[in-house]
PDB file of N, CA and C in Angstrom:
ATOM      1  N   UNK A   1      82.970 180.607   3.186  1.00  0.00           N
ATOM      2  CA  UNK A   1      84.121 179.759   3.420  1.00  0.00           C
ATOM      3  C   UNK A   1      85.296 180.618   3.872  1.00  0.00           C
ATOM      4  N   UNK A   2      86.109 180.109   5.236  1.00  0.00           N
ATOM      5  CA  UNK A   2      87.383 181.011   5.397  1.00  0.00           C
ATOM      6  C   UNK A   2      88.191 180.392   4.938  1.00  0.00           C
ATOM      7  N   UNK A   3      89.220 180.767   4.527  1.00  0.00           N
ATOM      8  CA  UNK A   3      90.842 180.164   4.207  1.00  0.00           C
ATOM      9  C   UNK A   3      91.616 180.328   5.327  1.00  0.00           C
ATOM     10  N   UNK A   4      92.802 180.206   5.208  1.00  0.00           N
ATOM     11  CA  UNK A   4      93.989 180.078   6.160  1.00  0.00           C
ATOM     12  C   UNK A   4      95.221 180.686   5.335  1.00  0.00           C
ATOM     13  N   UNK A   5      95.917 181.281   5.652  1.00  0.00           N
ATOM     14  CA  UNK A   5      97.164 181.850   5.123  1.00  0.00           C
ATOM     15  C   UNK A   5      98.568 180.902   6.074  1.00  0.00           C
ATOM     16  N   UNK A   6      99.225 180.516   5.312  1.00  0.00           N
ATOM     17  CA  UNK A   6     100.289 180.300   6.195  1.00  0.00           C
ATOM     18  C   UNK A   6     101.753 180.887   5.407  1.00  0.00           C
ATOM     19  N   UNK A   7     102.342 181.459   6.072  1.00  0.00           N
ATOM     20  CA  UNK A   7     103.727 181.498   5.716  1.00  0.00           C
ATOM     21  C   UNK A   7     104.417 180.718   6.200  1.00  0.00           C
ATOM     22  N   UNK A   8     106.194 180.688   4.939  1.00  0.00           N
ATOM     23  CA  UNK A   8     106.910 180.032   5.124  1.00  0.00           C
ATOM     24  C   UNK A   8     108.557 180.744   5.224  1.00  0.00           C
ATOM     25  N   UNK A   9     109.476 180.611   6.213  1.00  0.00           N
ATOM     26  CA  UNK A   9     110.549 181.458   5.948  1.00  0.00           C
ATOM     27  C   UNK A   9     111.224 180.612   4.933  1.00  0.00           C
ATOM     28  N   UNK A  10     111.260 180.198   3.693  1.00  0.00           N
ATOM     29  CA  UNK A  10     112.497 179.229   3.331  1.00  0.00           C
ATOM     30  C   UNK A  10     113.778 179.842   2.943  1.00  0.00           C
ATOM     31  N   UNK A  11     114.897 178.827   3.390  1.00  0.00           N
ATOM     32  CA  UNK A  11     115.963 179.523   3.113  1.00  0.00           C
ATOM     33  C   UNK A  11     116.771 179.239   4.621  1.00  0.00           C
ATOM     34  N   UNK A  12     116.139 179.963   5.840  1.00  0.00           N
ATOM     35  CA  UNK A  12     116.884 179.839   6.948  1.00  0.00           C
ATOM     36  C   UNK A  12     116.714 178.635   7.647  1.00  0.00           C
ATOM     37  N   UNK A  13     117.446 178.081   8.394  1.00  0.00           N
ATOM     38  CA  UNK A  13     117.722 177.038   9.051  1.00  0.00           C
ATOM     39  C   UNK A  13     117.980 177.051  10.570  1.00  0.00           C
ATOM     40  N   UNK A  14     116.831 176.593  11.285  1.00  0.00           N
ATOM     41  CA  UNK A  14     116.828 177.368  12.939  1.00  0.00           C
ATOM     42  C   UNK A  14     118.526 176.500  13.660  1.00  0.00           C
ATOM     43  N   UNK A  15     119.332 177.357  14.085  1.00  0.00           N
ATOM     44  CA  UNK A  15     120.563 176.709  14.584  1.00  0.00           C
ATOM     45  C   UNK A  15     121.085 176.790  13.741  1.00  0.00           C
ATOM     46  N   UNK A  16     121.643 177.308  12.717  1.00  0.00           N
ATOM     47  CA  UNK A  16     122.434 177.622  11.638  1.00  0.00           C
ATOM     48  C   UNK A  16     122.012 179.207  11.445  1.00  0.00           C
ATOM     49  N   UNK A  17     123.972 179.292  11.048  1.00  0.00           N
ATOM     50  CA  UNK A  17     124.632 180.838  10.669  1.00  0.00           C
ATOM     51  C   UNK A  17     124.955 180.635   9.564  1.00  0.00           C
ATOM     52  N   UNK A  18     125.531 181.153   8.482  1.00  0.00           N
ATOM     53  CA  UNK A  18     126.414 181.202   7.198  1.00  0.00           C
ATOM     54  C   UNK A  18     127.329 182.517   7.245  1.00  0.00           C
ATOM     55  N   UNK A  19     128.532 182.391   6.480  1.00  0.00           N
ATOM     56  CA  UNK A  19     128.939 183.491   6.312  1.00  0.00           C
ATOM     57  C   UNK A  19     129.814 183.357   5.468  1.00  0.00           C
ATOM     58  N   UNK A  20     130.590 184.484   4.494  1.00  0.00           N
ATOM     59  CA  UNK A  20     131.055 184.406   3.423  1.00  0.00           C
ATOM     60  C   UNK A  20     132.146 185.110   3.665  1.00  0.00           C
ATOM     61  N   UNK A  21     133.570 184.627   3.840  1.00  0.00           N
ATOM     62  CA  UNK A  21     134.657 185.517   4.056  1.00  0.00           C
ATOM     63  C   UNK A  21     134.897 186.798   2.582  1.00  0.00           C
ATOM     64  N   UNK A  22     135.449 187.699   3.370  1.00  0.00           N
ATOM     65  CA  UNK A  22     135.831 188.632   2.499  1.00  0.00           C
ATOM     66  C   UNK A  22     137.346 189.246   2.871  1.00  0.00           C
ATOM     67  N   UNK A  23     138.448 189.585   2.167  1.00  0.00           N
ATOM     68  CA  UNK A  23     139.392 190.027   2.752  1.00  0.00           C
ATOM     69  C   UNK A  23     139.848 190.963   3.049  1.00  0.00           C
ATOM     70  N   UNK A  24     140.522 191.490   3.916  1.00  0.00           N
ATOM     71  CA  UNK A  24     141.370 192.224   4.601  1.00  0.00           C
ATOM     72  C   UNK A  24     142.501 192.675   4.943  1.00  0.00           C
ATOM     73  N   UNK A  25     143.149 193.825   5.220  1.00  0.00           N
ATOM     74  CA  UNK A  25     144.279 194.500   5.569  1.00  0.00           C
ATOM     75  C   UNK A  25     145.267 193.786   4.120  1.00  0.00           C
ATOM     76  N   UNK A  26     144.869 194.059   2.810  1.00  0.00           N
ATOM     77  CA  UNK A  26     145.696 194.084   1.632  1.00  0.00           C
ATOM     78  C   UNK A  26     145.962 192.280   1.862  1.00  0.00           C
ATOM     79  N   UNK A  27     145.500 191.112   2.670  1.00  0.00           N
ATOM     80  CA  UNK A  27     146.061 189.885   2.754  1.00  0.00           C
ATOM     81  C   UNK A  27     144.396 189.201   2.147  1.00  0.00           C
ATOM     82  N   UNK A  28     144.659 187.742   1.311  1.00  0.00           N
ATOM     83  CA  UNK A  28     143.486 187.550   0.378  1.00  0.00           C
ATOM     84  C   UNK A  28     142.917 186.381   1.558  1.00  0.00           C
ATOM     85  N   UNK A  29     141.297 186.501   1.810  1.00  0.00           N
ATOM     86  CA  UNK A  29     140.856 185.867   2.486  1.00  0.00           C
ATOM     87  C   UNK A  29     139.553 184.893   1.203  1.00  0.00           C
ATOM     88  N   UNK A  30     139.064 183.864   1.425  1.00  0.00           N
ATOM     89  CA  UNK A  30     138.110 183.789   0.683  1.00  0.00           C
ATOM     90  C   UNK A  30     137.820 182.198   1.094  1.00  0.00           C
ATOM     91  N   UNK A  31     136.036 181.941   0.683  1.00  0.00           N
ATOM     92  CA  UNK A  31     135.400 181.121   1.054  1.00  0.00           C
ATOM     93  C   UNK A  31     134.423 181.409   1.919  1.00  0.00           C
ATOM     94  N   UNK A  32     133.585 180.573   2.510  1.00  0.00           N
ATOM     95  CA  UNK A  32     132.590 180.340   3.725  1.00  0.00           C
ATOM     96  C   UNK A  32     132.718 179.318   4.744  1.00  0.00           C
ATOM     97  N   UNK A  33     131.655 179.640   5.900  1.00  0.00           N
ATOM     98  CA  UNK A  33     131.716 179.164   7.175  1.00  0.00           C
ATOM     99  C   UNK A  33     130.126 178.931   7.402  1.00  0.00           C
ATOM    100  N   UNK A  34     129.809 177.712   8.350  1.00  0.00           N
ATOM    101  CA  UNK A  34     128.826 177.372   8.991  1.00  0.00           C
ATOM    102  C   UNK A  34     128.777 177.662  10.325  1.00  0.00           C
ATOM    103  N   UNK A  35     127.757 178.253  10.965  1.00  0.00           N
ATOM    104  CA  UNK A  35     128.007 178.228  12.584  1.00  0.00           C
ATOM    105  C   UNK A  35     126.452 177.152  12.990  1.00  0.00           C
ATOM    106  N   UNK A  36     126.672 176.350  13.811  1.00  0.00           N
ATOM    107  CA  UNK A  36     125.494 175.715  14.338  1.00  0.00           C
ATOM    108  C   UNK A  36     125.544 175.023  15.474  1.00  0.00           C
ATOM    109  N   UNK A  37     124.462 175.381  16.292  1.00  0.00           N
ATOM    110  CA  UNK A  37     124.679 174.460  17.693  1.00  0.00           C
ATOM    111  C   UNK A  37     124.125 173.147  17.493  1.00  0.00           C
ATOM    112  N   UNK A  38     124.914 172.011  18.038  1.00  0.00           N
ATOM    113  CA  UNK A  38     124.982 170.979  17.828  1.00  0.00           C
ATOM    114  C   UNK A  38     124.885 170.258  19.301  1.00  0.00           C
ATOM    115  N   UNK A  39     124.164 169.572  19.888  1.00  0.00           N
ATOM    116  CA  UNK A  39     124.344 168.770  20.890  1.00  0.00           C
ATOM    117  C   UNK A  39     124.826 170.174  22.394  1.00  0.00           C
ATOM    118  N   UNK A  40     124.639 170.653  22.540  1.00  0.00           N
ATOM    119  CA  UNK A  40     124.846 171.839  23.608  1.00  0.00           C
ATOM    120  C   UNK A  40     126.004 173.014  23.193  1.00  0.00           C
ATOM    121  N   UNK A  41     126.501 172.638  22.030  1.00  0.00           N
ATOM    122  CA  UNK A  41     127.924 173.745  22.042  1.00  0.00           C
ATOM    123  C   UNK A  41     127.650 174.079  20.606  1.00  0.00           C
ATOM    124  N   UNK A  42     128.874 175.025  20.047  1.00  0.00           N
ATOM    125  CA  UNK A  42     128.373 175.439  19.175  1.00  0.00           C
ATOM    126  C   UNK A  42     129.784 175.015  18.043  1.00  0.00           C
ATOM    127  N   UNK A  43     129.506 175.185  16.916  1.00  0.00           N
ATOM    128  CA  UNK A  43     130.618 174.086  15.997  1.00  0.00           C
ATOM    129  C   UNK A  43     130.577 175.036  14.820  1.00  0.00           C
ATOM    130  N   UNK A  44     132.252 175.836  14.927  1.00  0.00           N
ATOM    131  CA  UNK A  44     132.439 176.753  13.891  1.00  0.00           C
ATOM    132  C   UNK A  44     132.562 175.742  12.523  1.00  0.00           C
ATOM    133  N   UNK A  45     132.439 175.806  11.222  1.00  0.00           N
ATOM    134  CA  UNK A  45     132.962 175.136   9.900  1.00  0.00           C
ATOM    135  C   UNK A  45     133.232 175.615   8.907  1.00  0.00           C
ATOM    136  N   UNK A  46     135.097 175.643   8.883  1.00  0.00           N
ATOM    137  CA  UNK A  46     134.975 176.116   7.638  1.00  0.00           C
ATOM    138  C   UNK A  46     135.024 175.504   6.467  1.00  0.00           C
ATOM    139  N   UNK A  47     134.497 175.902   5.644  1.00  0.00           N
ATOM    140  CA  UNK A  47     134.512 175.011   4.210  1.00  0.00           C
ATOM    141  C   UNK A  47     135.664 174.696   3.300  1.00  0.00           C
ATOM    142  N   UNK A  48     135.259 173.458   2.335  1.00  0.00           N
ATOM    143  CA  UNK A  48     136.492 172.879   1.639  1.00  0.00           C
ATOM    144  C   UNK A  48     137.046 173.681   0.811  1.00  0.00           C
ATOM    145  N   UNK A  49     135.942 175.052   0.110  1.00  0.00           N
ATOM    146  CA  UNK A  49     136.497 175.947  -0.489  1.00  0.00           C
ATOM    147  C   UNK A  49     137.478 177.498   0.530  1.00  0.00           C
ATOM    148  N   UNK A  50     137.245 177.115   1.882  1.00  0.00           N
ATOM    149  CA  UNK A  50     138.324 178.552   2.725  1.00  0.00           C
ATOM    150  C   UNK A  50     139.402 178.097   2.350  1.00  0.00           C
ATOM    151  N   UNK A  51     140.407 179.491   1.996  1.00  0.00           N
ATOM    152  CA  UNK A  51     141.155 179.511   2.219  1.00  0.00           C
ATOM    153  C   UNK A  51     142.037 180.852   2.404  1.00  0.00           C
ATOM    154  N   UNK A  52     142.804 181.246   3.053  1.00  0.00           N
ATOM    155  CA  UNK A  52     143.387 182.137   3.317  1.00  0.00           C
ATOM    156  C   UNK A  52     144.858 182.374   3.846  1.00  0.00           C
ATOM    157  N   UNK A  53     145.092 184.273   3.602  1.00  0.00           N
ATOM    158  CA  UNK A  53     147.231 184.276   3.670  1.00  0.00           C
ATOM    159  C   UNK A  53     147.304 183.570   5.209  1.00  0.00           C
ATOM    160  N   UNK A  54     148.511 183.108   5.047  1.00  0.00           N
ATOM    161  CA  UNK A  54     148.672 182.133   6.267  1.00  0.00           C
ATOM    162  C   UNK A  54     150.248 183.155   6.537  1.00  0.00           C
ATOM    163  N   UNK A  55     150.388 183.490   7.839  1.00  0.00           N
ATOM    164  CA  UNK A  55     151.889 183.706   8.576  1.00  0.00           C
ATOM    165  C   UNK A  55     151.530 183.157   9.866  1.00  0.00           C
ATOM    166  N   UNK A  56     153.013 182.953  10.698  1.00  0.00           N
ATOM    167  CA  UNK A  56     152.838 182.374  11.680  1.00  0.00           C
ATOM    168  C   UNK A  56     152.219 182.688  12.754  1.00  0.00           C
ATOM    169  N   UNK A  57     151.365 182.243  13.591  1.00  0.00           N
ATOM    170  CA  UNK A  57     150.653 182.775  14.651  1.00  0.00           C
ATOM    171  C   UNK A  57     148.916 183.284  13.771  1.00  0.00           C
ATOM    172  N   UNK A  58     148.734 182.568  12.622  1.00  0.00           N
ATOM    173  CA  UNK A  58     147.287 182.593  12.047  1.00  0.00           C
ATOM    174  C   UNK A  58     146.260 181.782  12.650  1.00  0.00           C
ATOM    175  N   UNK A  59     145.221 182.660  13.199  1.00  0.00           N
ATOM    176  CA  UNK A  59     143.983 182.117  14.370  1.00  0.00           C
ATOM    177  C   UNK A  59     142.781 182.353  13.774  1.00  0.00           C
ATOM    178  N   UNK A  60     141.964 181.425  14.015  1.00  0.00           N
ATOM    179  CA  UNK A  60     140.275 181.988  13.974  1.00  0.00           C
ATOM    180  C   UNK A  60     139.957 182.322  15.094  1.00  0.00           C
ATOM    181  N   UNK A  61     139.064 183.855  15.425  1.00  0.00           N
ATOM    182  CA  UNK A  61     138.558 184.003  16.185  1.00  0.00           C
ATOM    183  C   UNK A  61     136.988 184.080  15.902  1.00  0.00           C
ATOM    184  N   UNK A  62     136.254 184.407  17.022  1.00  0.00           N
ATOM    185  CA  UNK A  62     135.055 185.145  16.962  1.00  0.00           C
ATOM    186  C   UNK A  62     134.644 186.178  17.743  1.00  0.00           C
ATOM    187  N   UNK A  63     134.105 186.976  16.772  1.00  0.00           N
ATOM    188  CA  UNK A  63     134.291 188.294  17.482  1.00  0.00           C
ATOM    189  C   UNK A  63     132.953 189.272  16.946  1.00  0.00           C
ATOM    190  N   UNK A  64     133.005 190.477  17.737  1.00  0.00           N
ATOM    191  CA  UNK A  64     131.845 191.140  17.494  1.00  0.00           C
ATOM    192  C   UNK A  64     132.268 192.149  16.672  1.00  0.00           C
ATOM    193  N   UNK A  65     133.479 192.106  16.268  1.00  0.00           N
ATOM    194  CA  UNK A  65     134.192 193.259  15.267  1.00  0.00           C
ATOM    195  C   UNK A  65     135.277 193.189  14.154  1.00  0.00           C
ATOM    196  N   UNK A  66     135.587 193.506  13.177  1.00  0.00           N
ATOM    197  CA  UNK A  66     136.871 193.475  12.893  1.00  0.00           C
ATOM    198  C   UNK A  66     137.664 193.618  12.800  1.00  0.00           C
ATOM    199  N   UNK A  67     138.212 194.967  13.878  1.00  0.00           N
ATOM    200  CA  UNK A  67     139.361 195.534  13.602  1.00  0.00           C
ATOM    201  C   UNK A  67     140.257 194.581  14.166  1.00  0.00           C
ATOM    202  N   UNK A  68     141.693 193.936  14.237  1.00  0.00           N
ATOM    203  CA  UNK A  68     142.679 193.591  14.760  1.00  0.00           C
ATOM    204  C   UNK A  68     142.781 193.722  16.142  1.00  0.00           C
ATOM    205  N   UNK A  69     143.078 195.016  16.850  1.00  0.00           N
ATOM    206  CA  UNK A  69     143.254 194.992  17.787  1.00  0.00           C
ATOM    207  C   UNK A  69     142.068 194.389  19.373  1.00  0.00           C
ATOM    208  N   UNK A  70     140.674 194.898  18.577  1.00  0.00           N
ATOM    209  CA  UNK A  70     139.248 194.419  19.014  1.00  0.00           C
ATOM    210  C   UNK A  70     139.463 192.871  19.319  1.00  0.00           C
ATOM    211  N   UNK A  71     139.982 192.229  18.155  1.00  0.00           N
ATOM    212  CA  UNK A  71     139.486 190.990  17.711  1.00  0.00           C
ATOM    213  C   UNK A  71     140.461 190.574  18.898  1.00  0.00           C
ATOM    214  N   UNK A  72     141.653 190.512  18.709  1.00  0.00           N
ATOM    215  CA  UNK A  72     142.785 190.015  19.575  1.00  0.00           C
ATOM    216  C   UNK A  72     142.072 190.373  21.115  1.00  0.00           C
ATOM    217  N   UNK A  73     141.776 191.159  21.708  1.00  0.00           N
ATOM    218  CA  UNK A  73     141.666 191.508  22.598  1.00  0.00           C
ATOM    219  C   UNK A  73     140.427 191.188  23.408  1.00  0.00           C
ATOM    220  N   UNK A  74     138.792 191.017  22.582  1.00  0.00           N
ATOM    221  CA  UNK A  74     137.829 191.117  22.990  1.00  0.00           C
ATOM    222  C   UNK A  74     137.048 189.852  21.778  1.00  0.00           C
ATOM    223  N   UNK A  75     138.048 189.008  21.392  1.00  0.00           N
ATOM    224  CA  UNK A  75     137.209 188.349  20.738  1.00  0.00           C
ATOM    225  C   UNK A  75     137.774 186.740  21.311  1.00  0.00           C
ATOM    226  N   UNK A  76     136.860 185.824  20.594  1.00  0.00           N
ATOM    227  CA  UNK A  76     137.076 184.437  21.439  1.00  0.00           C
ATOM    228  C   UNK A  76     138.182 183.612  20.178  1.00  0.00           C
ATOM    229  N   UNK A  77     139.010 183.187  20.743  1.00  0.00           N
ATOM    230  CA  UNK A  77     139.863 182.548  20.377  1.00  0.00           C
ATOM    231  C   UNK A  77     139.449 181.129  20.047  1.00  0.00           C
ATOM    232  N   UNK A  78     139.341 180.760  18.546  1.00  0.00           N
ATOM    233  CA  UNK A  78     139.205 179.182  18.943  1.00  0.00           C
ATOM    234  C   UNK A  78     140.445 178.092  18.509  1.00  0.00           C
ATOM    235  N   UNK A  79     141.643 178.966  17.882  1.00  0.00           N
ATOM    236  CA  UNK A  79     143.004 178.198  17.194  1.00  0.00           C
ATOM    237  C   UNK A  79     143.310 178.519  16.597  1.00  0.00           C
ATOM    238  N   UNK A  80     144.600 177.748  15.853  1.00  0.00           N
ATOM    239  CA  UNK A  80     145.457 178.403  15.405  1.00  0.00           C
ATOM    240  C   UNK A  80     145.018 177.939  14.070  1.00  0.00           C
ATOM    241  N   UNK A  81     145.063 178.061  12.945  1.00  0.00           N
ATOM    242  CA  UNK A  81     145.032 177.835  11.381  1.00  0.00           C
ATOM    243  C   UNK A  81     145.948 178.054  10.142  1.00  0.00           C
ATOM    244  N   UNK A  82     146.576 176.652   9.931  1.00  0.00           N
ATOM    245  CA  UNK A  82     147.507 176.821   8.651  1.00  0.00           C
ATOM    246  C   UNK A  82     146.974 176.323   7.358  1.00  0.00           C
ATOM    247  N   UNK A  83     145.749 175.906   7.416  1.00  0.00           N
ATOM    248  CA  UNK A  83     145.273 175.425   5.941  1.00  0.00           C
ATOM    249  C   UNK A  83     143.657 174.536   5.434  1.00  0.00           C
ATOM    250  N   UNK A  84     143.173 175.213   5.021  1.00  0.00           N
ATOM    251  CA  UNK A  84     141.962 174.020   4.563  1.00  0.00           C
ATOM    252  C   UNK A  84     141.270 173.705   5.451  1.00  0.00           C
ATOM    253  N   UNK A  85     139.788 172.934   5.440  1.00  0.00           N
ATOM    254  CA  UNK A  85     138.667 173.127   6.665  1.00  0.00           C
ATOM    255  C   UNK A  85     138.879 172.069   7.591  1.00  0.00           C
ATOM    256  N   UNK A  86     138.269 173.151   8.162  1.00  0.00           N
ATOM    257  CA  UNK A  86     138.657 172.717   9.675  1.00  0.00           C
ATOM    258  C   UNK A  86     137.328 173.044  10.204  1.00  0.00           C
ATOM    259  N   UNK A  87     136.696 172.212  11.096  1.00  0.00           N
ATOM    260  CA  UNK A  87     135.711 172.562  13.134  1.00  0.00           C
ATOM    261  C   UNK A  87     136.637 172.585  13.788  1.00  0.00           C
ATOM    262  N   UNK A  88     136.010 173.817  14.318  1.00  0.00           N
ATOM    263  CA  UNK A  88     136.059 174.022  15.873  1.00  0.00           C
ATOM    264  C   UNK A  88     134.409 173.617  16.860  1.00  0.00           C
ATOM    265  N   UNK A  89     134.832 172.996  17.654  1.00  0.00           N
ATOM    266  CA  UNK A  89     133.667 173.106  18.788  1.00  0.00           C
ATOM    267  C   UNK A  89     133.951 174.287  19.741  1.00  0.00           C
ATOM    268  N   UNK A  90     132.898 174.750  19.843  1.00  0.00           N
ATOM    269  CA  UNK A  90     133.288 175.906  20.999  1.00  0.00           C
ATOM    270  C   UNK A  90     131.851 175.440  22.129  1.00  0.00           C
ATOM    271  N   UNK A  91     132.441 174.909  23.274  1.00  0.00           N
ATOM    272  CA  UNK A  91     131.242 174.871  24.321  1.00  0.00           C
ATOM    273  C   UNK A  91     131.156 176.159  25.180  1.00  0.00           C
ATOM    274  N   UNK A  92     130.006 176.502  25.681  1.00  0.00           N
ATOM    275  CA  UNK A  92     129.886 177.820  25.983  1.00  0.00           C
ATOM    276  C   UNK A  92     129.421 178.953  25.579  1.00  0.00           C
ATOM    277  N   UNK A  93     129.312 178.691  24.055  1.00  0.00           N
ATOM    278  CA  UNK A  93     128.480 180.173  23.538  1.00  0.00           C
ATOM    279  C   UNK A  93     127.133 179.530  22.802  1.00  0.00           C
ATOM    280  N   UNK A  94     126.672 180.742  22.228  1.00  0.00           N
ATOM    281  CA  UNK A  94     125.276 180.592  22.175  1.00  0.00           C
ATOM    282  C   UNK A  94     125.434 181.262  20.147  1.00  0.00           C
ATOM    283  N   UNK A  95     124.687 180.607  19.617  1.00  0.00           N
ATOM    284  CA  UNK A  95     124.431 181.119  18.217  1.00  0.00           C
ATOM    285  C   UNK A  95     124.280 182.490  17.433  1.00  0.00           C
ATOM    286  N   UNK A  96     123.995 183.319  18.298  1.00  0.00           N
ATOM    287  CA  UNK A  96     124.443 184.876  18.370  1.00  0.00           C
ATOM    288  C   UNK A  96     124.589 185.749  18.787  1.00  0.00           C
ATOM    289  N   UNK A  97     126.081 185.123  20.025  1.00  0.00           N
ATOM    290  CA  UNK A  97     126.689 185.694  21.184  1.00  0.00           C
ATOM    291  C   UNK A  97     128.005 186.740  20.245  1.00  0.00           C
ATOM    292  N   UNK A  98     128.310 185.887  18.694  1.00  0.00           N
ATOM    293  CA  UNK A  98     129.153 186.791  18.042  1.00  0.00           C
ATOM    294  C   UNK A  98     128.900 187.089  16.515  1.00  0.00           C
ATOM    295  N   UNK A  99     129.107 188.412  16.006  1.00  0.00           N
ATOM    296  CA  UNK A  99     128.612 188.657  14.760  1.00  0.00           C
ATOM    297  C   UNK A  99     129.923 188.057  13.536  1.00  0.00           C
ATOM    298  N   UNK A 100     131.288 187.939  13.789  1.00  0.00           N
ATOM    299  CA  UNK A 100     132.324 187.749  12.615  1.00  0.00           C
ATOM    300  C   UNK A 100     132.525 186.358  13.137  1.00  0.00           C
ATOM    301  N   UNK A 101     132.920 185.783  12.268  1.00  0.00           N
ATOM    302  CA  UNK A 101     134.341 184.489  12.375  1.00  0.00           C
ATOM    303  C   UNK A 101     135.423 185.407  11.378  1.00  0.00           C
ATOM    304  N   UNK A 102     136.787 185.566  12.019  1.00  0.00           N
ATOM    305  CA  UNK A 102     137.735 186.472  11.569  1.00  0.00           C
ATOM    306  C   UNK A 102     139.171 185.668  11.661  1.00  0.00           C
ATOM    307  N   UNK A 103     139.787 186.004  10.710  1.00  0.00           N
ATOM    308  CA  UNK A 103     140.770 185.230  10.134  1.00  0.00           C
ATOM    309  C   UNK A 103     141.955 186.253  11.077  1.00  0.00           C
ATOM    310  N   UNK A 104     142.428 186.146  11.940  1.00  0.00           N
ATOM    311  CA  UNK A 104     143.835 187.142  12.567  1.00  0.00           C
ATOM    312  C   UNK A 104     145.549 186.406  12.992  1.00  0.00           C
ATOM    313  N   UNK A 105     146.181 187.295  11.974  1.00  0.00           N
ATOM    314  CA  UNK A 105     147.476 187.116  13.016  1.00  0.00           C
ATOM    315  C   UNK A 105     147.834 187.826  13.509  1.00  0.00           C
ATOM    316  N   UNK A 106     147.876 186.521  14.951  1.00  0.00           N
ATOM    317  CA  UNK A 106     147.361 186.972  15.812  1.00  0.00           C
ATOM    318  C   UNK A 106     148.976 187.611  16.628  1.00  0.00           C
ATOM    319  N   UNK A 107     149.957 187.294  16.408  1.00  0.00           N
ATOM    320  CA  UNK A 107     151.246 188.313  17.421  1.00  0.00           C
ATOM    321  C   UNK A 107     151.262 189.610  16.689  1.00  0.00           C
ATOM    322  N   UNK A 108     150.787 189.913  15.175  1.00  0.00           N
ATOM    323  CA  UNK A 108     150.297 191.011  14.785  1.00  0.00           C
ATOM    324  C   UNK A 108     149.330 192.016  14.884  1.00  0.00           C
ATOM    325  N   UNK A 109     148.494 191.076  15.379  1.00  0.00           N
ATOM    326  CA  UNK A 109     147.195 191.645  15.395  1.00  0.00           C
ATOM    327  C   UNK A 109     146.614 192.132  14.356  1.00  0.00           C
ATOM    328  N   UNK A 110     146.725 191.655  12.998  1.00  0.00           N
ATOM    329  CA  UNK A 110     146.253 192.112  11.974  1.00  0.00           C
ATOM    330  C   UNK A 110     144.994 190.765  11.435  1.00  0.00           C
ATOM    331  N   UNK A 111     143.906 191.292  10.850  1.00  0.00           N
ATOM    332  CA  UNK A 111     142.625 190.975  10.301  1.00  0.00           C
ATOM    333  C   UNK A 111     143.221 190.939   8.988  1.00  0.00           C
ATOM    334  N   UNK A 112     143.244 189.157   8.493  1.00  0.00           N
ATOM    335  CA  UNK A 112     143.188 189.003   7.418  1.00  0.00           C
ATOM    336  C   UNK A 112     142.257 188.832   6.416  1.00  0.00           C
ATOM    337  N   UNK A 113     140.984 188.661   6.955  1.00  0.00           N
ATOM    338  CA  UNK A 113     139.737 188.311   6.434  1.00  0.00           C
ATOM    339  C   UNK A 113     139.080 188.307   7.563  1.00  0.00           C
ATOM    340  N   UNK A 114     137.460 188.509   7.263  1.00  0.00           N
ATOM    341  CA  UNK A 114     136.352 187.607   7.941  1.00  0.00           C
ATOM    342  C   UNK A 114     135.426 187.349   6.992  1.00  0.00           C
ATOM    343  N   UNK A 115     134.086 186.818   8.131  1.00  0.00           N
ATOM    344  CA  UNK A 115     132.991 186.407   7.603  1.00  0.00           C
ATOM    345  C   UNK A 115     131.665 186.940   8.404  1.00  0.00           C
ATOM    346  N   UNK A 116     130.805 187.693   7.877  1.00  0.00           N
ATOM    347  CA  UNK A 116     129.545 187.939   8.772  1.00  0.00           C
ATOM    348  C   UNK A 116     128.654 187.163   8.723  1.00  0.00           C
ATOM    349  N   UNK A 117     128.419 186.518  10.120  1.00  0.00           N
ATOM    350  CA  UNK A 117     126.998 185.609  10.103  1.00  0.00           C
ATOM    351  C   UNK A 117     125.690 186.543   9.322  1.00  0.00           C
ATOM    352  N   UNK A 118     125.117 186.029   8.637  1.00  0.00           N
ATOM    353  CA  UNK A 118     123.823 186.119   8.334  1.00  0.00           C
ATOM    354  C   UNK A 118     122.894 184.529   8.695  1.00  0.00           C
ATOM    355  N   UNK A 119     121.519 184.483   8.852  1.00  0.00           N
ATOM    356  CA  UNK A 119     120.825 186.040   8.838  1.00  0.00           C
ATOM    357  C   UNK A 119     120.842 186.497  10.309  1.00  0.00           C
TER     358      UNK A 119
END
């Protein structure tokens, strides 16, 4: 008699990111984010538990890095952010075109937090 082996990945979710903010540059970041393509685009989310220091000119970006100046410069802009969850749709990118969702203010250019997609 043969058997069959099958594996199972459980846990990941094909079209879904997660990520868990952590904070930055001495300012308190905290909570998580969903990334998932939805209908052709892709739909940042942050959760009812984000929250983070807010000054004026506070943006989510996405980006492949965290330093401040990177982020501002070479990362995708999706708005501005003063409080509590929020989507963004972003049409145009692809599910892991970027590794952070990063919390920046942004006429500072300072990284208040991010989050690394896993897995």
């Amino acid at each position: 008699m043969k058997s069959n082996i099958l594996k199972f990945n459980v846990g990941a979710v094909a079209g879904v990111r997660t990520g868990t903010f952590q904070s930055a540059g001495g300012y308190s970041t905290v909570g998580s984010v969903t990334v998932e393509e939805l209908g052709g685009k892709l739909v940042v989310k942050l959760s009812n538990n984000f929250q983070a220091s807010v000054a004026p000119g506070t943006f989510i970006y996405l980006a492949n890095s965290t330093s401040g100046g990177n982020v501002k410069s070479a990362g995708l802009d999706l708005g501005q952010w003063s409080s509590g969850a929020r989507n963004f749709d972003v049409p145009g990118v692809t599910l892991n075109q970027y590794k952070y969702v990063v919390v920046l203010c942004k006429p500072a250019g300072i990284t208040f937090g991010f989050a690394e997609f896993k897995p």
